[in-house]
PDB file of N, CA and C in Angstrom:
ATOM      1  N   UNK A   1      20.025 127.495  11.976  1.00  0.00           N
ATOM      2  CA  UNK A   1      19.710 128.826  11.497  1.00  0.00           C
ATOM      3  C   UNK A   1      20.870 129.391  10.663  1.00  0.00           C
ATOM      4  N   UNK A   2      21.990 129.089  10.864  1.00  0.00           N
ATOM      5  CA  UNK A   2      23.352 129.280  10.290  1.00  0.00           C
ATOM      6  C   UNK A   2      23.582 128.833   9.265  1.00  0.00           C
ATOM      7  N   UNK A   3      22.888 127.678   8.265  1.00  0.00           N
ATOM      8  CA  UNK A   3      22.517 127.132   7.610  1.00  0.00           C
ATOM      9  C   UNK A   3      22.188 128.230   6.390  1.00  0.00           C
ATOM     10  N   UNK A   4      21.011 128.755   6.768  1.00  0.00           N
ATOM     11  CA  UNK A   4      20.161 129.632   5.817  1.00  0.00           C
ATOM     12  C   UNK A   4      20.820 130.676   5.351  1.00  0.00           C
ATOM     13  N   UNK A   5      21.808 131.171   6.207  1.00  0.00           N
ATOM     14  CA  UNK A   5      22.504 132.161   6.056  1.00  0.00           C
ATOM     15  C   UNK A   5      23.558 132.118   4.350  1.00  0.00           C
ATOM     16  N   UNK A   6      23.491 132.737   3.608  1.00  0.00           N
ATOM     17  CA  UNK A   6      24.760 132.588   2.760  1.00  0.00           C
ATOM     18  C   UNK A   6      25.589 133.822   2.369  1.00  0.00           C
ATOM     19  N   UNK A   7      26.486 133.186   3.251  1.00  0.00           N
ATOM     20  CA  UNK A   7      27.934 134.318   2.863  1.00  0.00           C
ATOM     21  C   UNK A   7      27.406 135.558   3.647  1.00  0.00           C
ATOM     22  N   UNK A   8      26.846 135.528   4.755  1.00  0.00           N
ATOM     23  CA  UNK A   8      26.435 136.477   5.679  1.00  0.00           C
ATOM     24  C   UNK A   8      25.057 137.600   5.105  1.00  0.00           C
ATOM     25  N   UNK A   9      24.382 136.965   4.118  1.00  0.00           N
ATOM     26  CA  UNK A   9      23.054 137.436   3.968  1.00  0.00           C
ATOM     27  C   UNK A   9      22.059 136.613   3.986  1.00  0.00           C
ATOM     28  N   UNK A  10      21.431 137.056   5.044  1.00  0.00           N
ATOM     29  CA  UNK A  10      19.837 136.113   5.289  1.00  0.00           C
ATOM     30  C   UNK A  10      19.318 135.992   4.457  1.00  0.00           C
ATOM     31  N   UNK A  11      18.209 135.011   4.840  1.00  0.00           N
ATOM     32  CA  UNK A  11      17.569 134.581   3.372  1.00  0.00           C
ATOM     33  C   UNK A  11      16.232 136.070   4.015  1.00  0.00           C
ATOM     34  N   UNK A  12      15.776 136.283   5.347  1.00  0.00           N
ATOM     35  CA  UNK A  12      14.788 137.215   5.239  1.00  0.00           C
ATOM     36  C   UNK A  12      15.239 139.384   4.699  1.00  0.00           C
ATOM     37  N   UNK A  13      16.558 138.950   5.628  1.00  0.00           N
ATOM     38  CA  UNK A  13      17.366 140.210   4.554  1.00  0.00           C
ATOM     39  C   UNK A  13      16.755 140.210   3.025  1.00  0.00           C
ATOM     40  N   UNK A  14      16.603 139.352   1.883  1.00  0.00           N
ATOM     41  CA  UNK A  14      16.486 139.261   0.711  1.00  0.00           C
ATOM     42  C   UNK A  14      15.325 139.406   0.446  1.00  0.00           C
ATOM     43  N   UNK A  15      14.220 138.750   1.038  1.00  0.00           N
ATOM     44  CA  UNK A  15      12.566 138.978   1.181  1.00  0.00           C
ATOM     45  C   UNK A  15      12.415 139.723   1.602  1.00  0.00           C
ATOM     46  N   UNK A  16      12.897 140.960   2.738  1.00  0.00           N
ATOM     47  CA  UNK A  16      12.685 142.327   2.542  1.00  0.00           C
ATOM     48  C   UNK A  16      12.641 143.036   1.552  1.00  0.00           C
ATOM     49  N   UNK A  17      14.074 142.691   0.653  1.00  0.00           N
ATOM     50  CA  UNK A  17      14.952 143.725  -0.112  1.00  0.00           C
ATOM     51  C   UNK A  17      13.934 143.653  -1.653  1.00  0.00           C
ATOM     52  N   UNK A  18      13.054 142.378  -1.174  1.00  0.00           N
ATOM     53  CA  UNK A  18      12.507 141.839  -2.668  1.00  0.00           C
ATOM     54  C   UNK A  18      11.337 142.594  -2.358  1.00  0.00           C
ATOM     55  N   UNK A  19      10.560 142.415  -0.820  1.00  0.00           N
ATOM     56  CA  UNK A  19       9.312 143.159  -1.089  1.00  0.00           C
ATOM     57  C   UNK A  19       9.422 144.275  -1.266  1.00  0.00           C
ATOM     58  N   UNK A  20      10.611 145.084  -0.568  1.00  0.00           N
ATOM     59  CA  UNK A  20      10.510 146.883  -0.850  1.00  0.00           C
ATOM     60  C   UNK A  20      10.379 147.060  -2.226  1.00  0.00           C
ATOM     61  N   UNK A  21      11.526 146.450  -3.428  1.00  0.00           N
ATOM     62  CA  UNK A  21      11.737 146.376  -4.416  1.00  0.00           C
ATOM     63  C   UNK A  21      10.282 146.281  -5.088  1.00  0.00           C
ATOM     64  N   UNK A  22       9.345 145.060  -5.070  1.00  0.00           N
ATOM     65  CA  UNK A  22       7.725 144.915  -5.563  1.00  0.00           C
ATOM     66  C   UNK A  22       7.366 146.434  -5.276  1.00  0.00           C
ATOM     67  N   UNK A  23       7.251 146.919  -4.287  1.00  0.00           N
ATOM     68  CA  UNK A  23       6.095 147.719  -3.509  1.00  0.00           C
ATOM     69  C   UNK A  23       6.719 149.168  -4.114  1.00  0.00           C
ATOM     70  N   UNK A  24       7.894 149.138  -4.084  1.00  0.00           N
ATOM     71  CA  UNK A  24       8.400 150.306  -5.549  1.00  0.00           C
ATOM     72  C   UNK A  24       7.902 150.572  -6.830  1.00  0.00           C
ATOM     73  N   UNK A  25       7.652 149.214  -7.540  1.00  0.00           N
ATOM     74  CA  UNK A  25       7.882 149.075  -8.602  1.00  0.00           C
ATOM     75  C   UNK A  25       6.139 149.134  -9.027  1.00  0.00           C
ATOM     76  N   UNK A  26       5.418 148.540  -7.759  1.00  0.00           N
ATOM     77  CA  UNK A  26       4.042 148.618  -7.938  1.00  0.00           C
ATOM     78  C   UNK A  26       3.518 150.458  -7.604  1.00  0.00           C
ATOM     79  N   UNK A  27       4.376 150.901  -7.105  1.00  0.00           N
ATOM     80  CA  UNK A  27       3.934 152.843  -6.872  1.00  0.00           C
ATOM     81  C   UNK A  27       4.564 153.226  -8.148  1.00  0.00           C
ATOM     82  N   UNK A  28       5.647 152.992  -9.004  1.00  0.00           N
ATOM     83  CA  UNK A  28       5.789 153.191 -10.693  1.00  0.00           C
ATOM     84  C   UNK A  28       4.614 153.632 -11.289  1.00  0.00           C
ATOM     85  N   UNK A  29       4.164 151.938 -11.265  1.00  0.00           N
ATOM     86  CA  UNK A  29       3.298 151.656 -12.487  1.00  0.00           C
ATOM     87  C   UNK A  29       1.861 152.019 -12.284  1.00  0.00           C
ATOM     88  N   UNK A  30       1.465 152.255 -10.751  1.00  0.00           N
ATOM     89  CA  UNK A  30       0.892 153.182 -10.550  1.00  0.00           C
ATOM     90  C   UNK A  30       0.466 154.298 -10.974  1.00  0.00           C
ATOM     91  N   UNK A  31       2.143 155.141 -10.807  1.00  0.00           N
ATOM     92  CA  UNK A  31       1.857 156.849 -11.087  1.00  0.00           C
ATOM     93  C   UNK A  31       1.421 156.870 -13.069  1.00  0.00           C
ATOM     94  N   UNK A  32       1.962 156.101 -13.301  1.00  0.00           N
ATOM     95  CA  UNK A  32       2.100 155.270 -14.684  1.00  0.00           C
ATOM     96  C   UNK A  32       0.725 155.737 -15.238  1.00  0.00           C
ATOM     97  N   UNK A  33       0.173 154.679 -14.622  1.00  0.00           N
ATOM     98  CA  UNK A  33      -1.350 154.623 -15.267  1.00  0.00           C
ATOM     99  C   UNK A  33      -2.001 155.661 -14.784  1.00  0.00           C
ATOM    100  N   UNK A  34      -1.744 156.678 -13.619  1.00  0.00           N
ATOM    101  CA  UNK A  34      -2.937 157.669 -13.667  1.00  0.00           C
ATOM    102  C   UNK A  34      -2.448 158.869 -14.498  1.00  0.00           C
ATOM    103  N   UNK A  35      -0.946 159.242 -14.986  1.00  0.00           N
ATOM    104  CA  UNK A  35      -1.028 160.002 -15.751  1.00  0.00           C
ATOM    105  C   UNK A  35      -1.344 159.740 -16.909  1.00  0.00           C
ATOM    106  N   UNK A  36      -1.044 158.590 -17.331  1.00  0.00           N
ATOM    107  CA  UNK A  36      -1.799 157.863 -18.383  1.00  0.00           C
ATOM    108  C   UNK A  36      -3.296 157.852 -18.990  1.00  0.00           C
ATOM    109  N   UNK A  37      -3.890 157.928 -17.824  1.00  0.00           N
ATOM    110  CA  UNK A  37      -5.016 157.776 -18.363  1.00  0.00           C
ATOM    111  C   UNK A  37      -6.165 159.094 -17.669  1.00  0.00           C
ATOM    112  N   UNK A  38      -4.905 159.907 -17.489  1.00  0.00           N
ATOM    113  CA  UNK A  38      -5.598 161.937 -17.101  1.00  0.00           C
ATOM    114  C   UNK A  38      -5.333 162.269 -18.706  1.00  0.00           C
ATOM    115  N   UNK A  39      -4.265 161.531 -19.496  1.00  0.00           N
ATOM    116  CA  UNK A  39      -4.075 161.858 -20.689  1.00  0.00           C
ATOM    117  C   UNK A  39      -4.892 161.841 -21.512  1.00  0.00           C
ATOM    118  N   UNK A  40      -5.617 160.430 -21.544  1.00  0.00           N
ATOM    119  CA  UNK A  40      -6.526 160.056 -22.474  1.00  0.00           C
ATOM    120  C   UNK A  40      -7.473 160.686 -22.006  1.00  0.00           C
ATOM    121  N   UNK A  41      -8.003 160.726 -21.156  1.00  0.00           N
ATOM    122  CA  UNK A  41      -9.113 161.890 -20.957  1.00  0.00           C
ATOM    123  C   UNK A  41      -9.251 162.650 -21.202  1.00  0.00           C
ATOM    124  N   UNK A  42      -8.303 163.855 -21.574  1.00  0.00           N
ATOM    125  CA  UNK A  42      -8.015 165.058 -21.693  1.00  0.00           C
ATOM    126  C   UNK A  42      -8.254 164.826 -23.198  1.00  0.00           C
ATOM    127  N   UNK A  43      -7.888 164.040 -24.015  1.00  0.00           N
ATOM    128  CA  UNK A  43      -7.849 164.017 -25.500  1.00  0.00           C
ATOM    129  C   UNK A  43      -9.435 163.916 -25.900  1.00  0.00           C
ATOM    130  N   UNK A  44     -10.292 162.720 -24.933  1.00  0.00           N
ATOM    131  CA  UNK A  44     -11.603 162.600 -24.983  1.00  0.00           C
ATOM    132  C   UNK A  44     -12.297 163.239 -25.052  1.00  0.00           C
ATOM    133  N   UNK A  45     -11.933 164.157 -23.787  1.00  0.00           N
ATOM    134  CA  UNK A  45     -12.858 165.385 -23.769  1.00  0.00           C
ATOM    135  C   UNK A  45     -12.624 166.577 -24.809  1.00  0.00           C
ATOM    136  N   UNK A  46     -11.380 166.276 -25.720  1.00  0.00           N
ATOM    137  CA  UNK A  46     -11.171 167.749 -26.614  1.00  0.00           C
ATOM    138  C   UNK A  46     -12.247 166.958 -28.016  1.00  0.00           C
ATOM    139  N   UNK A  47     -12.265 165.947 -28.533  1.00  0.00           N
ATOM    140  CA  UNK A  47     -12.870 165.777 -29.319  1.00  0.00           C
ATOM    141  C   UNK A  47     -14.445 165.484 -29.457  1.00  0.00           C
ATOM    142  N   UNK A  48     -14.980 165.067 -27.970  1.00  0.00           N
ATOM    143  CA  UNK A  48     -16.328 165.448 -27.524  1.00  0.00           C
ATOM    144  C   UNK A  48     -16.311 167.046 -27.874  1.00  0.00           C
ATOM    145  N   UNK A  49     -15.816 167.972 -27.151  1.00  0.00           N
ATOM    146  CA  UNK A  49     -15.668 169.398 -27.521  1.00  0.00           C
ATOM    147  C   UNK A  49     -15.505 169.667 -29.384  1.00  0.00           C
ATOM    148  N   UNK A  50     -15.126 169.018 -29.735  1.00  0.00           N
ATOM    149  CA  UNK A  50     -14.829 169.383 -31.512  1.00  0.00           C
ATOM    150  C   UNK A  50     -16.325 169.007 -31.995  1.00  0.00           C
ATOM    151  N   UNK A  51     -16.985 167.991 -31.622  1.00  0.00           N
ATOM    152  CA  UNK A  51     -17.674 167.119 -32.189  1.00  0.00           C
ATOM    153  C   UNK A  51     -19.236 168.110 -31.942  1.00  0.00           C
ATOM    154  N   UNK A  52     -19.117 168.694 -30.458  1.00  0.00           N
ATOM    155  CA  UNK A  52     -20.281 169.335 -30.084  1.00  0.00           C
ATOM    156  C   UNK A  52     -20.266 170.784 -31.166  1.00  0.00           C
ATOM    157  N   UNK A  53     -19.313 171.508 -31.425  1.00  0.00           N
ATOM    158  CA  UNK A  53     -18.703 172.649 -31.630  1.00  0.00           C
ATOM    159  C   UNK A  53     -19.089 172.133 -33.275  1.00  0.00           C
ATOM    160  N   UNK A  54     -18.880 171.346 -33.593  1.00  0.00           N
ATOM    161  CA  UNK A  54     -19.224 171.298 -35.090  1.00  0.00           C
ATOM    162  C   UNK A  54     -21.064 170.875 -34.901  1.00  0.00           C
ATOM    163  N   UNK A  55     -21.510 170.447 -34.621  1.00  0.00           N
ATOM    164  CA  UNK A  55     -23.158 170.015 -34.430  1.00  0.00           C
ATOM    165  C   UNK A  55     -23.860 171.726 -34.039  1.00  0.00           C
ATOM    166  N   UNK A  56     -23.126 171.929 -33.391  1.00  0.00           N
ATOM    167  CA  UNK A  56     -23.529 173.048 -32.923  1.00  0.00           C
ATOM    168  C   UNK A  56     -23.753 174.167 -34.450  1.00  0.00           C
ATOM    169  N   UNK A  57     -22.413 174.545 -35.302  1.00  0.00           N
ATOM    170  CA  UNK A  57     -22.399 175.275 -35.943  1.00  0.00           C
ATOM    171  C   UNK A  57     -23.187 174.528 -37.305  1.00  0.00           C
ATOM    172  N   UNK A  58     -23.791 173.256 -37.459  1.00  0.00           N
ATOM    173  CA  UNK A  58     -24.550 172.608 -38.344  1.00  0.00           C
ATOM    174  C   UNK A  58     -25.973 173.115 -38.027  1.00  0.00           C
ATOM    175  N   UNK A  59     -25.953 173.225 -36.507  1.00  0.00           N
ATOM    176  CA  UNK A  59     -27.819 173.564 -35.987  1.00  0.00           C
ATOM    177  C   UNK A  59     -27.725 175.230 -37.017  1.00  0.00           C
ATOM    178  N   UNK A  60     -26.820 175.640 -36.720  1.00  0.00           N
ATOM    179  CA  UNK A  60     -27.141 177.638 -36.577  1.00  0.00           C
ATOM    180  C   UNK A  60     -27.202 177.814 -38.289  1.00  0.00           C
ATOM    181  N   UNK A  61     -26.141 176.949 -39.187  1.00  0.00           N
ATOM    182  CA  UNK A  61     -26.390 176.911 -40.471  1.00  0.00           C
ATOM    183  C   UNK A  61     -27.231 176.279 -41.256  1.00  0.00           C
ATOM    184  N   UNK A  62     -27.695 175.616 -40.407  1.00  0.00           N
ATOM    185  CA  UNK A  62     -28.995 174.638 -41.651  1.00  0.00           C
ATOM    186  C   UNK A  62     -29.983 175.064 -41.022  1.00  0.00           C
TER     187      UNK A  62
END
């Protein structure tokens, strides 16, 4: 078991340190993509809104 050890850090010390590290990095890219894509929505819905808003003022003038 003393073996595995190097220079007084386990090898499972490191596979902790690696999964916390993943499981960080995966709540990132996470927060990442949902503000990301509250963004694009928000843009979607303004040009659905432009698009209705002009059809609209085409019905009342023609």
């Amino acid at each position: 078991m003393y073996l595995l050890a190097g220079g007084g850090l386990m090898i499972g010390d490191m596979l902790a340190q690696a999964l916390f590290f993943v499981i960080l990095l995966l709540i990132i890219i996470v927060l990442v993509r949902i503000i990301k894509k509250s963004t694009t929505k928000d843009k979607r819905l303004e040009r659905i809104e432009e698009k209705l808003d002009r059809l609209l003022k085409e019905k009342d003038g023609g």
